[in-house]
Protein backbone atom coordinates (compact mmCIF):
# COMPACT_ATOMS: atom_id res chain seq x y z
CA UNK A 1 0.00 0.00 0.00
CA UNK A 2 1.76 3.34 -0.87
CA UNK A 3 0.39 6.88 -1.95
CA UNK A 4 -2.25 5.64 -4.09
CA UNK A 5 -3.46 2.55 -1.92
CA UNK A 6 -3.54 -0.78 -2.11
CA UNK A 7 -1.16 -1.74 -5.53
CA UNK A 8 -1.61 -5.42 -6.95
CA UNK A 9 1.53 -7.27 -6.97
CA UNK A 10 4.65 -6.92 -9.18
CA UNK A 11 5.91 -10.40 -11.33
CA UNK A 12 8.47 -10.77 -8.74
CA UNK A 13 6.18 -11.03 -5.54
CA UNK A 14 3.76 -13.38 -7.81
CA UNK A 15 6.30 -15.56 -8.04
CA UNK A 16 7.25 -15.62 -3.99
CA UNK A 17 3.61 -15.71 -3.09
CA UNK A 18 1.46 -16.99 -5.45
CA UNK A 19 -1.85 -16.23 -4.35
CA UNK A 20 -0.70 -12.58 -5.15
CA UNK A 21 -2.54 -11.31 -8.22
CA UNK A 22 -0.37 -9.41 -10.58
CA UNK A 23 -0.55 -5.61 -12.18
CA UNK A 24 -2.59 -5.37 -14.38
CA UNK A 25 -5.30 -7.33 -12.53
CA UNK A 26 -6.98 -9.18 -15.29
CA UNK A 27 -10.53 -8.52 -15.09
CA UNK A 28 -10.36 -4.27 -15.30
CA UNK A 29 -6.65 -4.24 -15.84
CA UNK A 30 -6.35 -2.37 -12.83
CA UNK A 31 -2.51 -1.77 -11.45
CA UNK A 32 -4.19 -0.06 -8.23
CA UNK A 33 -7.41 -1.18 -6.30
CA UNK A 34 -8.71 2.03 -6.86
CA UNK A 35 -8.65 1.82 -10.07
CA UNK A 36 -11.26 -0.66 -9.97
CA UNK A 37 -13.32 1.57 -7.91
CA UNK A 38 -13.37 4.55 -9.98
CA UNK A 39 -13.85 2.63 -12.79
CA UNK A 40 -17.37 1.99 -11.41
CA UNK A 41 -17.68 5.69 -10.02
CA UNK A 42 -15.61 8.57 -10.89
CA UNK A 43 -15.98 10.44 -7.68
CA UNK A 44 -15.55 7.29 -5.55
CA UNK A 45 -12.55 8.77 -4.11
CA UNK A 46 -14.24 11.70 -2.40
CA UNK A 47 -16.83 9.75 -0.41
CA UNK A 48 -14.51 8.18 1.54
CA UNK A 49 -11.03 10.29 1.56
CA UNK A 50 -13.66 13.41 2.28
CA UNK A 51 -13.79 14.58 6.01
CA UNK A 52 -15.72 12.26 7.05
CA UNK A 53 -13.14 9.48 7.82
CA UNK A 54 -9.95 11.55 7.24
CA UNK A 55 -10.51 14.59 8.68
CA UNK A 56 -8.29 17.24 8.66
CA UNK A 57 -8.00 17.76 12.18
CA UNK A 58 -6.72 14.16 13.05
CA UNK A 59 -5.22 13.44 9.66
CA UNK A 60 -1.59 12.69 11.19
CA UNK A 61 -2.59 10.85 14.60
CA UNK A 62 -4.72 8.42 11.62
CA UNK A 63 -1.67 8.28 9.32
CA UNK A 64 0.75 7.28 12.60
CA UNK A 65 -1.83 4.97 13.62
CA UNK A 66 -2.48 3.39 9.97
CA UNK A 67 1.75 3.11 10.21
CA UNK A 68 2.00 0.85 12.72
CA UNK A 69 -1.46 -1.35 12.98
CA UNK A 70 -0.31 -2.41 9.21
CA UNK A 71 3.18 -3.15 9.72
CA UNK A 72 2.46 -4.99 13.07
CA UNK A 73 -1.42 -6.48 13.10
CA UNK A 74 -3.09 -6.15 9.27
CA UNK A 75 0.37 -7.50 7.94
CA UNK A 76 1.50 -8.79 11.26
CA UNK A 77 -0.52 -11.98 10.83
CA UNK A 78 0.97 -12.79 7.65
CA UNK A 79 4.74 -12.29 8.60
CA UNK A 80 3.54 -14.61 11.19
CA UNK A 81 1.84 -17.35 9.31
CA UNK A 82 4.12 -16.86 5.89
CA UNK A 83 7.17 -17.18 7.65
CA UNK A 84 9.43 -19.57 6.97
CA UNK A 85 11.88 -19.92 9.64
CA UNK A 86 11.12 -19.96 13.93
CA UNK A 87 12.84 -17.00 14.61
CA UNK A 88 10.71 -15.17 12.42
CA UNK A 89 7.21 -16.54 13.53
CA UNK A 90 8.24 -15.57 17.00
CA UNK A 91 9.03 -12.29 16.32
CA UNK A 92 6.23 -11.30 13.94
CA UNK A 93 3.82 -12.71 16.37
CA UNK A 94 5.47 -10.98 19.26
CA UNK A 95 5.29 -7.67 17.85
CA UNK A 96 1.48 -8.29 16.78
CA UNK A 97 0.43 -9.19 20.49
CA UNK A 98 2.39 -6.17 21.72
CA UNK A 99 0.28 -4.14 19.18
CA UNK A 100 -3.04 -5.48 20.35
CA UNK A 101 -1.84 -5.06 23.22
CA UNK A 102 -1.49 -1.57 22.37
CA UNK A 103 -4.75 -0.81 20.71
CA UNK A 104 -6.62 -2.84 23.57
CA UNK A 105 -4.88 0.52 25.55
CA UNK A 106 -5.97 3.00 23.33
CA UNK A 107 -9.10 1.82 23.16
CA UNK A 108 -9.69 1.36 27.26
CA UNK A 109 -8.42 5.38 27.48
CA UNK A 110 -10.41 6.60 24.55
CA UNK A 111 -12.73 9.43 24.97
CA UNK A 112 -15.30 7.70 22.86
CA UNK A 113 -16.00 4.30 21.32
CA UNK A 114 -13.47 4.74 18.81
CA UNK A 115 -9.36 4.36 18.34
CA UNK A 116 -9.38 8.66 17.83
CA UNK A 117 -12.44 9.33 20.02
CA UNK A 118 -16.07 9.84 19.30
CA UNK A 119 -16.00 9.71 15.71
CA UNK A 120 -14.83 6.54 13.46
CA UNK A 121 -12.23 6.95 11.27
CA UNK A 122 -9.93 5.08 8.59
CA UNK A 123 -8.15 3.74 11.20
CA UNK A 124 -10.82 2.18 13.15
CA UNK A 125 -11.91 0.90 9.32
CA UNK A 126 -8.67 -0.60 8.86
CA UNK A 127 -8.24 -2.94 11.93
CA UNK A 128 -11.85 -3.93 11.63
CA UNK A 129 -10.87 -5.86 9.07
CA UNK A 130 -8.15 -8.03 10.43
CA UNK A 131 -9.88 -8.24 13.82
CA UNK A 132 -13.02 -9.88 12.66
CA UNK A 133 -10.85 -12.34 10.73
CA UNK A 134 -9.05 -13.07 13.97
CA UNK A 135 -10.13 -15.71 16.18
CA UNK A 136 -11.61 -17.55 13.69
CA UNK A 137 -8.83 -17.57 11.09
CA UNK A 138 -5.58 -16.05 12.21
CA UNK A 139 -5.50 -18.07 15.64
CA UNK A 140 -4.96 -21.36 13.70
CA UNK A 141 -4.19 -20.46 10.25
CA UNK A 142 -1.37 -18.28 10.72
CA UNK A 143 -0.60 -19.81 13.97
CA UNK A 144 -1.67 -16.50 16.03
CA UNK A 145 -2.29 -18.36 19.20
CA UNK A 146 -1.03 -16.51 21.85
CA UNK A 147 -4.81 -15.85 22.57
CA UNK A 148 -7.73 -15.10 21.16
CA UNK A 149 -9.59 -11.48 20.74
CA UNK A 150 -12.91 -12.65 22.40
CA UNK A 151 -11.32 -13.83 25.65
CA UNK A 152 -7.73 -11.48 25.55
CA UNK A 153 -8.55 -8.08 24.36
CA UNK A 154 -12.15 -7.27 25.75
CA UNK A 155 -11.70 -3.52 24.50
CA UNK A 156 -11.26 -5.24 21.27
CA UNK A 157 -14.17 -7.18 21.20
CA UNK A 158 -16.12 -4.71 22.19
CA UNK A 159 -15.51 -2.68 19.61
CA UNK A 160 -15.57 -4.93 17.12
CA UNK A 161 -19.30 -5.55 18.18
CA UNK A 162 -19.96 -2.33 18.28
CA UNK A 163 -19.11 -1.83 14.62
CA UNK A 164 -20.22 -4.85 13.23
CA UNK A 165 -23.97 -4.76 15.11
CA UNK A 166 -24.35 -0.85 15.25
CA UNK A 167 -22.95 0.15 11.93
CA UNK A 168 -25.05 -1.53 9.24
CA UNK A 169 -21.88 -1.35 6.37
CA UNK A 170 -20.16 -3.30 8.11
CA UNK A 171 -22.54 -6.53 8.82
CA UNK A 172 -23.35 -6.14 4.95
CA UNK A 173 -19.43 -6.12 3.85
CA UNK A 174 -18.54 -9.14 5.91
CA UNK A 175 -19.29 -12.40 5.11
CA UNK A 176 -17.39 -15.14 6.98
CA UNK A 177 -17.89 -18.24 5.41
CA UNK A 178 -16.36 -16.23 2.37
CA UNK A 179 -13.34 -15.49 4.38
CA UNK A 180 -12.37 -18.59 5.54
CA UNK A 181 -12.90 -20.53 1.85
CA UNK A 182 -10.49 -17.79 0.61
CA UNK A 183 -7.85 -18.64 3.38
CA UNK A 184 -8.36 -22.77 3.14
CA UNK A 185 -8.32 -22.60 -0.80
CA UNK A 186 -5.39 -19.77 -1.75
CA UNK A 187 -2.88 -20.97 0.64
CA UNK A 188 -2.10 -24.34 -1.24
CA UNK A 189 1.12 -24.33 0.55
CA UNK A 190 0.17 -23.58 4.77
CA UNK A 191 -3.25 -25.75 3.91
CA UNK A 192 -2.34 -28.09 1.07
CA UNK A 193 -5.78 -30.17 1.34
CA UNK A 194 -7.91 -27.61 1.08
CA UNK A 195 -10.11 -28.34 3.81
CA UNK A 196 -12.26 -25.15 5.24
CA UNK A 197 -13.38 -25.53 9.03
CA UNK A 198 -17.03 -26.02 9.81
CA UNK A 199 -16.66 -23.75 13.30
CA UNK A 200 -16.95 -21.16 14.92
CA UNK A 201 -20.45 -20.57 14.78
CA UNK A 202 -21.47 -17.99 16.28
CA UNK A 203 -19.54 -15.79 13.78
CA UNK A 204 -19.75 -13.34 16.12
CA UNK A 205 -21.02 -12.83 19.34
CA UNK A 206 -24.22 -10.85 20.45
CA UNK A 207 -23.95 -7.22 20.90
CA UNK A 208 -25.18 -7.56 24.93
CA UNK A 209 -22.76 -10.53 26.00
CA UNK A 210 -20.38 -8.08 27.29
CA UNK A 211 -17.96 -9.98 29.76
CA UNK A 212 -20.63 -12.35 30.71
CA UNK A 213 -18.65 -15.91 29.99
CA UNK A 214 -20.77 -17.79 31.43
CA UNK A 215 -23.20 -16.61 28.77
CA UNK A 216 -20.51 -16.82 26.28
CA UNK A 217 -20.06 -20.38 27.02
CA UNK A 218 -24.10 -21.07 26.50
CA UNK A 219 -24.26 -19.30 23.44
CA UNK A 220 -21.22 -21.06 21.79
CA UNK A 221 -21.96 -24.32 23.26
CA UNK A 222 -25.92 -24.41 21.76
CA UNK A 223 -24.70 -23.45 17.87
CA UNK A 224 -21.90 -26.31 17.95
CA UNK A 225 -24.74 -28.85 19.14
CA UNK A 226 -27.34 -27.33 16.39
């Protein structure tokens, strides 16, 4: 991701990672991600660069947060579950813990439900992502098991419900079974059979479980017996 966003992959990195998609992507023959975007709308740009994510006034605490949740958590969980060698798993996963670590602070201090305060931003849109993928992927498919968002990072989870329940966009852009096929089928070479994962069902928990466990516990134990 540089200047212009997200940038499909050069013939090099295809050829380190091959479930990489190369420039030009072949459907729109895109060489950015937004290129596929303003393909369908000119002015795509300005609904979500505008002020109403990425505004002015907290433009460089987003940009220092964006820094580090992508180096450490978004790609974190790859460096951890792509690498190659112990030393390298350990440390990638290290630093990602630290950084939820982090973020579970920022989020217990905040003045308002969100990483910057009372009103959602691109960085709150930007770890949403990886979060809700978490647990359910990450733990076991990139060997992120130092522990688990639900049960380690209650700020976390919290928000996450928040955004998911409250905020209809995001219910409506996430799609879980969807996820996981992607992960089981792509990575030939960290899941060679192929096999998706039935569980976890509940995909996510109930807005109102809060840190009620023993309700947690109920609600997870009737889906895996349905």
């Amino acid at each position: 991701m540089g200047s212009k966003g997200w940038l499909f992959a050069t013939e090099e990195e295809v050829a380190e990672s091959p479930e990489m998609t190369a420039a030009p992507e072949p459907v729109n023959g895109a060489t950015y991600l937004q290129d596929i975007y303003f393909k369908a709308d000119p002015q795509y740009g300005c609904k979500f660069r505008g002020n109403l994510f990425y505004p002015e006034d907290k433009r460089g605490s987003v940009d220092e947060l964006n820094w580090w949740v992508y180096d450490t958590i978004n790609n974190g969980v790859y460096k951890s579950g792509i690498a190659t060698k112990q030393g390298a798993h350990e440390d990638a996963v290290t630093a990602l813990f630290a950084s939820l670590d982090r973020v579970e602070g920022l989020l217990k201090s905040s003045a308002g439900p969100y990483l910057l305060g009372e009103k959602i931003t691109e960085a709150d849109v930007g770890l949403y992502t990886t979060i809700f993928r978490f647990d359910a992927v990450y733990v076991q498919h990139f060997k992120c098991n130092i522990g688990m968002i639900q049960i380690t990072r209650l700020y976390i989870h919290k928000r996450l419900r928040h955004l998911y329940w409250d905020i209809p966009a995001f219910k409506q852009t996430t799609n879980l079974e969807h996820i996981k096929t992607h992960y089981t089928k792509s990575h030939a070479r960290i899941i060679p059979t192929g096999i998706t994962p039935l569980r976890p069902l509940p995909h996510i928990l109930p807005q109102d479980v809060g840190n009620n466990f023993s309700l947690r516990y109920t609600i997870i134990t009737n889906h895996s017996q349905s």
